[in-house]
Protein backbone atom coordinates (compact mmCIF):
# COMPACT_ATOMS: atom_id res chain seq x y z
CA UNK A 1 4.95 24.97 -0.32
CA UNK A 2 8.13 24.21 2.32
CA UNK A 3 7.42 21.02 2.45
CA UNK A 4 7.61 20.41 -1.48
CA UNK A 5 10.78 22.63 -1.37
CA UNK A 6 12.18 20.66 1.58
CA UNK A 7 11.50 17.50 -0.53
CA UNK A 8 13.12 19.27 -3.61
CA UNK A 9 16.19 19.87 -1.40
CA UNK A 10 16.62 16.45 -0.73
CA UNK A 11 15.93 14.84 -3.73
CA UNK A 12 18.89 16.81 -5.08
CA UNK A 13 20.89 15.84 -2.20
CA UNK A 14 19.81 12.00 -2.64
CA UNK A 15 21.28 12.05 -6.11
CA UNK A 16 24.25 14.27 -5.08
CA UNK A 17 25.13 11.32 -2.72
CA UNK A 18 25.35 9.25 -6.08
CA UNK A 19 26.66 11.68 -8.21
CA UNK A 20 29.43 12.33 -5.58
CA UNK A 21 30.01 8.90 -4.35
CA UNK A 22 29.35 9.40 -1.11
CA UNK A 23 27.62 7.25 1.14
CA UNK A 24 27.34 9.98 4.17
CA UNK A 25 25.48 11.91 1.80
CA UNK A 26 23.21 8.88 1.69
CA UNK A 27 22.99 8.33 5.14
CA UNK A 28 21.58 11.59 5.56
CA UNK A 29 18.94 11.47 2.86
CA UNK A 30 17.39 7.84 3.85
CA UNK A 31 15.77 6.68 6.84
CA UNK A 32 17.97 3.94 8.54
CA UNK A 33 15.11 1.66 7.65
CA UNK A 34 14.83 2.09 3.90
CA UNK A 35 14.78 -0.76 1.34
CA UNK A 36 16.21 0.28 -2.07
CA UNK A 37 14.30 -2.40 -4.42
CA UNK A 38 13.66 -2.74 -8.13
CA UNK A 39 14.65 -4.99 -11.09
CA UNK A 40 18.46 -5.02 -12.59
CA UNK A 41 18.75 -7.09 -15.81
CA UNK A 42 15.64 -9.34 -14.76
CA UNK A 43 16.92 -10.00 -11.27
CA UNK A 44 15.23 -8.33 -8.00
CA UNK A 45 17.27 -6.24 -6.53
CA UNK A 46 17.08 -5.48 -2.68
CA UNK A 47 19.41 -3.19 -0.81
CA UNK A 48 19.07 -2.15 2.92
CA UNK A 49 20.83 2.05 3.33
CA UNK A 50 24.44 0.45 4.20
CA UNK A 51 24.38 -1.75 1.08
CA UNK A 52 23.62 1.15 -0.98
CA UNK A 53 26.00 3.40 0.66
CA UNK A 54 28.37 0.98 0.29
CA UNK A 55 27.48 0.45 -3.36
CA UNK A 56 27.50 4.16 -3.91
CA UNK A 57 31.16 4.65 -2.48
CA UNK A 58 32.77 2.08 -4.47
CA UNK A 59 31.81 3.74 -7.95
CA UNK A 60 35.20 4.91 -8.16
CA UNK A 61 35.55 7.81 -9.57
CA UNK A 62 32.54 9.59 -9.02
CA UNK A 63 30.46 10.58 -11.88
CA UNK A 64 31.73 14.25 -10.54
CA UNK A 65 35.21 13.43 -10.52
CA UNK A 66 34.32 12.49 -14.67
CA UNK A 67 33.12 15.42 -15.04
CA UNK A 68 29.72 13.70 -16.09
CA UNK A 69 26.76 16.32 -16.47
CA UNK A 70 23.98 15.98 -14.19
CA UNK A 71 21.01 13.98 -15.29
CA UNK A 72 18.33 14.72 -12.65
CA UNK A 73 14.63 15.58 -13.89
CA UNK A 74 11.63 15.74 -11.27
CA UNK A 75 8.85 14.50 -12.43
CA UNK A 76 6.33 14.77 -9.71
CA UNK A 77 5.90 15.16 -5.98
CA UNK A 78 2.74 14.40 -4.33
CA UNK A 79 2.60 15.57 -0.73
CA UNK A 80 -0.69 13.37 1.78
CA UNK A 81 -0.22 15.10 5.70
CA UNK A 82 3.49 13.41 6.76
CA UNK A 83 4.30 10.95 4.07
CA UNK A 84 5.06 12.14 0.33
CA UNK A 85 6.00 10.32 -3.10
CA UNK A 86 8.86 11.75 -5.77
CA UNK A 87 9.22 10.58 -9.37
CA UNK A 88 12.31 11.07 -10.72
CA UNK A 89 14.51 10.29 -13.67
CA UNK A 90 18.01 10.38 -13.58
CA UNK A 91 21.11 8.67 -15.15
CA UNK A 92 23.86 6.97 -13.01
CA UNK A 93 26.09 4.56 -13.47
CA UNK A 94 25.35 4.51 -17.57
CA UNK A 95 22.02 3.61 -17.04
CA UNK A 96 18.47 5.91 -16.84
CA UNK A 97 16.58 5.40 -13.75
CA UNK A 98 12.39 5.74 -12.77
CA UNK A 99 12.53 6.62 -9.15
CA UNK A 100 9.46 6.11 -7.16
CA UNK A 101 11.23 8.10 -3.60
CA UNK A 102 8.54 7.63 -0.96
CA UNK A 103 9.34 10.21 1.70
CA UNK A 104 8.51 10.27 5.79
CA UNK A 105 8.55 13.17 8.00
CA UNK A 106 10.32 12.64 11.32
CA UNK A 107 10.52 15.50 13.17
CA UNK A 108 10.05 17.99 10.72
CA UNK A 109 12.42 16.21 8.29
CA UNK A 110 11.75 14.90 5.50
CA UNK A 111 13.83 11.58 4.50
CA UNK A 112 13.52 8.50 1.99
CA UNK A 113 11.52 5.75 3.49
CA UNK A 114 11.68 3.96 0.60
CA UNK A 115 13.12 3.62 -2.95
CA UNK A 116 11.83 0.60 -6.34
CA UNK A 117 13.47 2.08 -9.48
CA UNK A 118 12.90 0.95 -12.71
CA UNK A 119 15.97 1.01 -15.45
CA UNK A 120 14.51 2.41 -18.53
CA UNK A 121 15.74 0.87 -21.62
């Protein structure tokens, strides 16, 4: 059970980094390595942890600064040994998201390995 609370944890803290445009927040939350993939308007859309922290900080204001409400719904976390998958849905930047969050332990911390959305229509 701490490891699906420590994966709780940092799924909030994954979309705090978006709801708070901040890109140390995602820093923290992704593993240096991490691809953030998935399909925007038809296009593939691939993202290495700086481009997305960089993405993230220039939504100017944050969704938090507009007073936005939170839109973050877990759907599922399935935990195998050191590696673990999150579904989530949340909205961000006017769109709703399907986030498959594949997660790694490395040393006894759990971070985002790897991240394909879908934008639900």
């Amino acid at each position: 059970m701490k490891d699906k609370a420590q994966i709780t944890e940092k799924v909030q803290l994954y979309f705090d980094s978006m709801y708070e445009s901040s890109p140390q927040k995602v820093k923290e939350v992704f593993h240096p390595d991490a691809k953030i993939t998935g399909y925007m308007q038809e296009n593939l859309f691939e993202q290495t942890v700086d481009d997305f922290a960089n993405f993230v900080a220039s939504q100017q204001p944050s969704a938090k600064e507009k007073k936005e409400p939170k839109d973050l719904e877990i759907l599922s976390i399935e935990i195998a040994g050191n590696t673990a998958v999150a579904i989530v849905r949340d909205k961000y930047i006017g769109l709703s998201f399907l986030d498959s969050l594949s997660f790694l332990k490395v040393k006894n911390n759990w971070v985002i390995y790897n991240k394909l959305f879908h934008v639900e229509t």
